[in-house]
N, C-alpha and C. Protein backbone atom coordinates (compact mmCIF):
# COMPACT_ATOMS: atom_id res chain seq x y z
N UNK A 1 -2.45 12.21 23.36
CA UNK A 1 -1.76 13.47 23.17
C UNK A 1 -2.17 14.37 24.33
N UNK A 2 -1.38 15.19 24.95
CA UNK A 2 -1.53 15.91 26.01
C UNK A 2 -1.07 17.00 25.52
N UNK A 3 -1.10 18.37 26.65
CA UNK A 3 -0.63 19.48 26.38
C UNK A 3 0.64 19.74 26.38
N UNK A 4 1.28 18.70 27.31
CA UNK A 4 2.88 18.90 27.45
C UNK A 4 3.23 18.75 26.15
N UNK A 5 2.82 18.14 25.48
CA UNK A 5 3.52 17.95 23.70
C UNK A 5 3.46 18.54 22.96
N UNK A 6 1.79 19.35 23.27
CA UNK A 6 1.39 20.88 22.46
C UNK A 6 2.87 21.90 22.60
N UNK A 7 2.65 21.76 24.33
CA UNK A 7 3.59 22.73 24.82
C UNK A 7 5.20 23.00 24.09
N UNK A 8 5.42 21.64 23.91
CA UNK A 8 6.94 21.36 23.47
C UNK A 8 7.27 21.73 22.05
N UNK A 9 5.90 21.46 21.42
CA UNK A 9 6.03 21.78 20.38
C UNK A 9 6.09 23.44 19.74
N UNK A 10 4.89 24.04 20.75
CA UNK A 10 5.20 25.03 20.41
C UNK A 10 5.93 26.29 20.82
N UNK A 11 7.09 25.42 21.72
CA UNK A 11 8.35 26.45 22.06
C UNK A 11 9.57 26.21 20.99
N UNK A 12 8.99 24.96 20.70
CA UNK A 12 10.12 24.56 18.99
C UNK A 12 9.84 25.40 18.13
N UNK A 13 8.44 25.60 17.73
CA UNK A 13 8.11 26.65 16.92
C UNK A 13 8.21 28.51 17.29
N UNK A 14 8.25 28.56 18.19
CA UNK A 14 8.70 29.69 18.64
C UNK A 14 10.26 29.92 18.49
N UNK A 15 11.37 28.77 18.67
CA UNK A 15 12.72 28.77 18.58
C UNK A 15 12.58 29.49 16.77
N UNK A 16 11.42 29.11 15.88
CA UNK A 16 11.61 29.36 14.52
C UNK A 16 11.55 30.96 14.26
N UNK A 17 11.15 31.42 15.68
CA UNK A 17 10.46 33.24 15.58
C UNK A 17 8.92 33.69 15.00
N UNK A 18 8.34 31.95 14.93
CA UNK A 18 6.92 32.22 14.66
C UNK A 18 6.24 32.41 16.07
N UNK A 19 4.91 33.43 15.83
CA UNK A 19 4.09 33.18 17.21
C UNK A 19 3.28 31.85 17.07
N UNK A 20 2.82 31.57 18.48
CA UNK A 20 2.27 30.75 18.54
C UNK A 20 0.95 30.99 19.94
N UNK A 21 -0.35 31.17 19.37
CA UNK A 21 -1.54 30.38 20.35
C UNK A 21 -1.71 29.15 20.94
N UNK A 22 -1.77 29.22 22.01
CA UNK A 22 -2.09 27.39 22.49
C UNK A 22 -3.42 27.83 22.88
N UNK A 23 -4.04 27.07 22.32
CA UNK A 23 -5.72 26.27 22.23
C UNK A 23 -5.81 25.46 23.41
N UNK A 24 -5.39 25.23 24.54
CA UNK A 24 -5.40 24.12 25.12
C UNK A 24 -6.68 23.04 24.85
N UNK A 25 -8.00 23.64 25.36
CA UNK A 25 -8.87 22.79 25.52
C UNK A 25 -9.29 22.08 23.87
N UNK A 26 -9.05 22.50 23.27
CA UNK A 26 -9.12 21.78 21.50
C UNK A 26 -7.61 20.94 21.41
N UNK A 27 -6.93 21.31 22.21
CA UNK A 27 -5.33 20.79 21.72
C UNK A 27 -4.64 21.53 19.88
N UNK A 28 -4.69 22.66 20.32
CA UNK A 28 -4.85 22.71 18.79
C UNK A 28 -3.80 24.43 19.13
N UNK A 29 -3.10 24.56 17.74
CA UNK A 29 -1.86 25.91 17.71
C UNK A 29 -2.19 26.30 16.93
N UNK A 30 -1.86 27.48 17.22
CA UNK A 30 -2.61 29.02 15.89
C UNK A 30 -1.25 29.56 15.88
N UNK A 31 -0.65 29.45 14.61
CA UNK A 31 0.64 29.84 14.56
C UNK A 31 1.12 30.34 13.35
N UNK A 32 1.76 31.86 13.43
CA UNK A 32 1.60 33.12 12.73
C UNK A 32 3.39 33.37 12.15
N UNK A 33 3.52 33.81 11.13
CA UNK A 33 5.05 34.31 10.82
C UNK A 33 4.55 35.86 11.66
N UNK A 34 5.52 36.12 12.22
CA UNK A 34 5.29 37.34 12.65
C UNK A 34 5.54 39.12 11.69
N UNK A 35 6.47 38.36 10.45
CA UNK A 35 6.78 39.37 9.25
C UNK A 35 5.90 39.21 8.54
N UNK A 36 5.09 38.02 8.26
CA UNK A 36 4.07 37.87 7.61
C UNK A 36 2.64 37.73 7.93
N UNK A 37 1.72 38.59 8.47
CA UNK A 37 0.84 38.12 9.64
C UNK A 37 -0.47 37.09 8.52
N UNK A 38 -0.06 37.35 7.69
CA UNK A 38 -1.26 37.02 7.05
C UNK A 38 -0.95 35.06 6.83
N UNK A 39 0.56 34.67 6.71
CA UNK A 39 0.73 33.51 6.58
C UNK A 39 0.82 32.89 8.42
N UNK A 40 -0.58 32.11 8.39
CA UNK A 40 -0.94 31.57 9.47
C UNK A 40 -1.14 29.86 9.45
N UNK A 41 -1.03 29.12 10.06
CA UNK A 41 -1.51 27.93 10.30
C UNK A 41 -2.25 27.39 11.35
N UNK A 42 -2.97 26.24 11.23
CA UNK A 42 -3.71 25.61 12.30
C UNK A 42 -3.18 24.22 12.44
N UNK A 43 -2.05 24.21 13.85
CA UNK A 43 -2.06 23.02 14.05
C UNK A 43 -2.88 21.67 15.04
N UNK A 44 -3.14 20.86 14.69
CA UNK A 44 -4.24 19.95 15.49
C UNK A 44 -3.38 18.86 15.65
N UNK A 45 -4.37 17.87 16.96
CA UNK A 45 -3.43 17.19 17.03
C UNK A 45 -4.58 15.92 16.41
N UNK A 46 -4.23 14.46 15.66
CA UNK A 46 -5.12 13.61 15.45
C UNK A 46 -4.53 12.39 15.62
N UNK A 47 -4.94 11.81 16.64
CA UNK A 47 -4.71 11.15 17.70
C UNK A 47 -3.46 11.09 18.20
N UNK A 48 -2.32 10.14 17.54
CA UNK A 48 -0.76 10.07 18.14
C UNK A 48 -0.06 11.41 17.20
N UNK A 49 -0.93 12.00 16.10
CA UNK A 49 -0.42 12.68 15.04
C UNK A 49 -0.49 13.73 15.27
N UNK A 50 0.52 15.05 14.51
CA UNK A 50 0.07 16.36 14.32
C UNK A 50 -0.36 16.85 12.97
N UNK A 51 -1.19 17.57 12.74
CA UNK A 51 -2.24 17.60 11.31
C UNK A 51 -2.29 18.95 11.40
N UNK A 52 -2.11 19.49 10.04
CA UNK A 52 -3.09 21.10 9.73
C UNK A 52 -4.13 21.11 10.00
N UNK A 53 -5.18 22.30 10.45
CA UNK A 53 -6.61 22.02 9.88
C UNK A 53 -6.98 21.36 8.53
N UNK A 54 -6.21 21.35 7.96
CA UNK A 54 -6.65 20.37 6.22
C UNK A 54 -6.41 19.71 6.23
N UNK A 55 -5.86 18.73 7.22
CA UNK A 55 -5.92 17.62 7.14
C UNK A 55 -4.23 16.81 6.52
N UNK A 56 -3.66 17.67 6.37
CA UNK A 56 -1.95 17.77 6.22
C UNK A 56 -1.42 16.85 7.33
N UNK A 57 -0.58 16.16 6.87
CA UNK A 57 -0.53 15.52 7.92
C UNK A 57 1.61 16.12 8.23
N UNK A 58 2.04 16.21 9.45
CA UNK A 58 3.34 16.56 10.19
C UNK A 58 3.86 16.03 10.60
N UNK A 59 3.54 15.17 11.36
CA UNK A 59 4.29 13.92 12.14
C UNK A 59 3.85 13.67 13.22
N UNK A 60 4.94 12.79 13.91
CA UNK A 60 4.40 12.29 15.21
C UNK A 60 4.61 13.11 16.58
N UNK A 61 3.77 12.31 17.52
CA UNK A 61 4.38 13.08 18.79
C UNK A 61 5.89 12.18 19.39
N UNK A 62 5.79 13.02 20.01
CA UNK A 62 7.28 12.80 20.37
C UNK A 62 8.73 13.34 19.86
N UNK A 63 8.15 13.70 18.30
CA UNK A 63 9.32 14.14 17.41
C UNK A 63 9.21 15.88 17.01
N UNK A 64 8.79 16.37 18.28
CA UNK A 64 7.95 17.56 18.17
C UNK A 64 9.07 18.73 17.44
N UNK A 65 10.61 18.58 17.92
CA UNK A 65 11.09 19.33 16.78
C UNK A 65 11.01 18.90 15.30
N UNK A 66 10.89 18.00 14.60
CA UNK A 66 11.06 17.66 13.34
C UNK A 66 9.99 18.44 13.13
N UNK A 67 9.05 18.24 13.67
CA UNK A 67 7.22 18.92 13.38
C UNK A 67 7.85 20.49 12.91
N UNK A 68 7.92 21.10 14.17
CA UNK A 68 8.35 22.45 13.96
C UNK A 68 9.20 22.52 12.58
N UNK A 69 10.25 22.04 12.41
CA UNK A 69 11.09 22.33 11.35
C UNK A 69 10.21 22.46 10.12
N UNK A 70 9.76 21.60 10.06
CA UNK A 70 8.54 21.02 8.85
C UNK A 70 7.62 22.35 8.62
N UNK A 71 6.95 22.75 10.21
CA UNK A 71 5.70 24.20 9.59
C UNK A 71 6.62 24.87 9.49
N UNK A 72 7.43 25.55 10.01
CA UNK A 72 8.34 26.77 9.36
C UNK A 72 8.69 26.81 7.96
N UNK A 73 8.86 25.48 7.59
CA UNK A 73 9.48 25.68 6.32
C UNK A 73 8.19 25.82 5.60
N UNK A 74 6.97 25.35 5.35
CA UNK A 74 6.24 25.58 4.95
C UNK A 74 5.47 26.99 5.24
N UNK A 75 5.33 27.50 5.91
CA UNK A 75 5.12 28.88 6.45
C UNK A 75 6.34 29.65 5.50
N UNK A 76 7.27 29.24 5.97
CA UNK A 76 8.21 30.01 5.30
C UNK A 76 8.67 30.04 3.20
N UNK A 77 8.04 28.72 2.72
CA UNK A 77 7.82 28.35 1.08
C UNK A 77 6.61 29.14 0.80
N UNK A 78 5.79 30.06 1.65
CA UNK A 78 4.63 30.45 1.63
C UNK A 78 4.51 31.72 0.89
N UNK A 79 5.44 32.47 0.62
CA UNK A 79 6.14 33.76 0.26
C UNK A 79 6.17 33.79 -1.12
N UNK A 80 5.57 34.35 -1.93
CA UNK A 80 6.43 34.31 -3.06
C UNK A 80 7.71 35.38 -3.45
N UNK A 81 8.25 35.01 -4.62
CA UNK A 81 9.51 35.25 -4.67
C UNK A 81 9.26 36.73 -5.18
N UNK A 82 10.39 37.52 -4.62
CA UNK A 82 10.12 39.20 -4.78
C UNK A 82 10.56 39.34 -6.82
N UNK A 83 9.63 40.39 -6.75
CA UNK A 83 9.95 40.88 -8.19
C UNK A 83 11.32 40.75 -9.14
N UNK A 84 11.43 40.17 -9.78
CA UNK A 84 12.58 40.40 -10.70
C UNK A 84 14.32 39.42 -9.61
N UNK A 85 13.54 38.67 -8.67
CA UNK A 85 14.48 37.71 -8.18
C UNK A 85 14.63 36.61 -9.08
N UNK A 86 15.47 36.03 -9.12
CA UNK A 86 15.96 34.40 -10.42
C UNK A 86 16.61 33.92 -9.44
């Protein structure tokens, strides 16, 4: 895993309107809803894989948009539902 994949990945995730930190020397993304600052993630990379810090596992490299699609939506299921919504 290299940075170019970090990289790719996290302009996919940026296409989502999340921010994103690149870690280079860890290989690793700090990546924030920007409406929500408090819903954050840590992405790592483990070995051919991309992983949360918990050990979550995202997918592969190479498929770096699917990845993205995947934390957004989870970033984004992160919310709960406003008062008195059904």
């Amino acid at each position: 895993m290299n940075a170019t994949d970090l990289q790719r990945l996290a302009g996919y995730l940026r296409d989502h309107g999340l921010q994103v930190v690149t870690l280079e020397p860890e290989l690793r993304l700090h990546v924030t809803d920007p409406m929500h600052g408090f819903l954050t993630q840590e992405i790592v990379t483990d070995g051919e894989r991309y992983a949360t810090s918990f050990h979550d596992d995202i997918g592969r490299r190479g498929r770096e948009k699917e990845c993205a699609d995947l934390i957004a939506q989870h970033l984004e299921g992160s919310l709960p539902m406003a008062a008195g919504a059904s």
